[in-house]
Protein backbone atom coordinates (compact mmCIF):
# COMPACT_ATOMS: atom_id res chain seq x y z
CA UNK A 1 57.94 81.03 -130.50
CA UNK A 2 54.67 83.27 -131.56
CA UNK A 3 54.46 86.19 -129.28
CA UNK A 4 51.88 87.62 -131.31
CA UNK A 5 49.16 87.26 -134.36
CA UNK A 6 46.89 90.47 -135.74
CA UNK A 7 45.31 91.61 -138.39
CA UNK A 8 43.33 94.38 -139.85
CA UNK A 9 40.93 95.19 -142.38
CA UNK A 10 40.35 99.56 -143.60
CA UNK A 11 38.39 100.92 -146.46
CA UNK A 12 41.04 102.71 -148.79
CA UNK A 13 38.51 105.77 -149.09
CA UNK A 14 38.73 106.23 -145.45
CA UNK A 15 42.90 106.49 -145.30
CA UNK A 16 42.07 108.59 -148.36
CA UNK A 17 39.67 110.93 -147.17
CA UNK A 18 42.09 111.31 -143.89
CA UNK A 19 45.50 112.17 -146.47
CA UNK A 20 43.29 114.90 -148.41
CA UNK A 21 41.82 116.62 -145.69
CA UNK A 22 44.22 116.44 -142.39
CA UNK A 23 47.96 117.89 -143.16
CA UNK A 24 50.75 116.36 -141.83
CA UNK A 25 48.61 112.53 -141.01
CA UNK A 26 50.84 111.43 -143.91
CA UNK A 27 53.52 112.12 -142.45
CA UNK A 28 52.67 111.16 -139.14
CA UNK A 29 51.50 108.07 -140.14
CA UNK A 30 54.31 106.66 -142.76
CA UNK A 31 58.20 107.10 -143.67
CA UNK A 32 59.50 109.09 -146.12
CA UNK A 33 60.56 106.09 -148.09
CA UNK A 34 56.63 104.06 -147.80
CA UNK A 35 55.44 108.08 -149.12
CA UNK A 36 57.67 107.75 -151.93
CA UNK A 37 57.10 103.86 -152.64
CA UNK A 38 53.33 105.08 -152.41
CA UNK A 39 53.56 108.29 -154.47
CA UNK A 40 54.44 106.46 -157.52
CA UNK A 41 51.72 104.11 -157.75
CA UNK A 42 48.98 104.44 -159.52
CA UNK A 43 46.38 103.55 -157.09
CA UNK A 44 48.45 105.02 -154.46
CA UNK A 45 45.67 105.08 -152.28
CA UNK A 46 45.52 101.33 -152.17
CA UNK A 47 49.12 100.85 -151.27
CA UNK A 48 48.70 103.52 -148.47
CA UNK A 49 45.62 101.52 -146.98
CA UNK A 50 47.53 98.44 -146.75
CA UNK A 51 49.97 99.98 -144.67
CA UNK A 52 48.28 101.17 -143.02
CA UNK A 53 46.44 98.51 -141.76
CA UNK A 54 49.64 96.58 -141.52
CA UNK A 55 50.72 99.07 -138.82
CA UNK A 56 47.29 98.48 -137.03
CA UNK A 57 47.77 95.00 -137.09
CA UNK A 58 51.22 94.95 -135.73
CA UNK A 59 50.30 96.99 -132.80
CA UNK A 60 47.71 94.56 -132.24
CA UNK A 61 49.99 91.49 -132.68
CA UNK A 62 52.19 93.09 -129.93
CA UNK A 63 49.19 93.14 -127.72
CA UNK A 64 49.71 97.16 -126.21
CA UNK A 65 48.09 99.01 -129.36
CA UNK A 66 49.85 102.60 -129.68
CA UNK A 67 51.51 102.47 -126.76
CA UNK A 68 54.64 104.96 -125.45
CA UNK A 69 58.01 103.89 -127.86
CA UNK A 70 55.99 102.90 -130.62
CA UNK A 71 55.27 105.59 -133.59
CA UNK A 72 53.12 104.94 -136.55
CA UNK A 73 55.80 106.33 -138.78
CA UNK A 74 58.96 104.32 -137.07
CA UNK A 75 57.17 101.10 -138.51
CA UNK A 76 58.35 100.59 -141.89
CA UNK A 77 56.58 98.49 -144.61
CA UNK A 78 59.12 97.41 -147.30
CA UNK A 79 59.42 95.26 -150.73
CA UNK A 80 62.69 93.29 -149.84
CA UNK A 81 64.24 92.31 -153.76
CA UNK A 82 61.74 89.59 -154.63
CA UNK A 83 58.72 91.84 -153.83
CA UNK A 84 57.53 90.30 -150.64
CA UNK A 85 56.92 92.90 -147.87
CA UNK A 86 58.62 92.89 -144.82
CA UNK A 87 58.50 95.09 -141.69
CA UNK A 88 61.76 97.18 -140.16
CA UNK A 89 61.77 99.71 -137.58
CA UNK A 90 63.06 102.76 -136.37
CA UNK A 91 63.88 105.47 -133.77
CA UNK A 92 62.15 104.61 -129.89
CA UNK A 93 59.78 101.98 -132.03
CA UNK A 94 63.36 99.79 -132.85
CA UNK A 95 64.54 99.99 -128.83
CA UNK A 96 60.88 99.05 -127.92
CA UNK A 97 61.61 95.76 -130.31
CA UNK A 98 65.21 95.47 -128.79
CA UNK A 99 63.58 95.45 -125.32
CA UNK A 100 60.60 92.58 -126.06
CA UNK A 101 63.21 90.23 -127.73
CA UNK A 102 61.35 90.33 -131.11
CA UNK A 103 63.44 87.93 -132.97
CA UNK A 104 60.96 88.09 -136.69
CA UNK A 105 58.28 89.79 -137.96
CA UNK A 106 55.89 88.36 -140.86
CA UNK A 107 53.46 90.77 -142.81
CA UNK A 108 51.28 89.78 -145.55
CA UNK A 109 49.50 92.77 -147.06
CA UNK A 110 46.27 92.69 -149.58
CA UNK A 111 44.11 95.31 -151.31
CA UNK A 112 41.44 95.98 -154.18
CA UNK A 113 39.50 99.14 -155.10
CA UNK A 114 37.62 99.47 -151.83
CA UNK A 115 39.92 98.09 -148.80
CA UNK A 116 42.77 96.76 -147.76
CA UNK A 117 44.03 94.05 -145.21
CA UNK A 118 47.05 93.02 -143.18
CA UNK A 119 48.16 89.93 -141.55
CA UNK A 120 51.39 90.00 -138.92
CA UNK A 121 52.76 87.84 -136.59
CA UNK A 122 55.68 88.34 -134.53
CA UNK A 123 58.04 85.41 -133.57
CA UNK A 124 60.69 86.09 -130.26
């Protein structure tokens, strides 16, 4: 059953501006293995912004927004083997899952020069 649908739409230069001129929001905001997956692209920027917004739209899927056991960096944006991204979680944000039954979650990312969109929806 669909417990959930959002998505979200950010300008790259916006995510970028916020990485160049806040310390730490990279770290607060993604994992150490979406930094490195990010890092070595060459419009890293891009790649960022789609998470980004991916995030955003997952916490609007689950219907709360940032809410207490949820953490920007806890939700993970992945390239399972065939390249398709996929979502896992961590830390508080993985018992907050545990605890709403979320059985599947479904992420479709895009981006070009100047923004970047997400899709999720979350199945129980």
């Amino acid at each position: 059953m669909i417990f959930g649908i959002g998505t979200d739409l950010i300008e790259v230069e916006r995510v970028a501006e916020k990485m160049e001129k806040k310390a730490g929001f990279k770290e607060l905001v993604f994992s150490p293995d979406e930094i490195i997956y990010c890092e070595a692209r060459t419009y890293k920027y891009e790649h960022y912004a789609a998470r980004f917004a991916a995030k955003e739209a997952f916490l609007k899927a689950l219907g709360t927004g940032w809410t207490n056991g949820t953490a920007f960096n806890e939700i993970e944006i992945y390239n399972n083997e065939a390249g398709k991204p996929e979502m896992r979680f961590h830390g508080l944000t993985a018992k907050t899952m545990e605890n709403l039954k979320i059985e599947k979650v479904f992420v479709s990312l895009s981006h070009i020069k100047t923004m970047a969109c997400a899709m999720v929806v979350i199945e129980s």
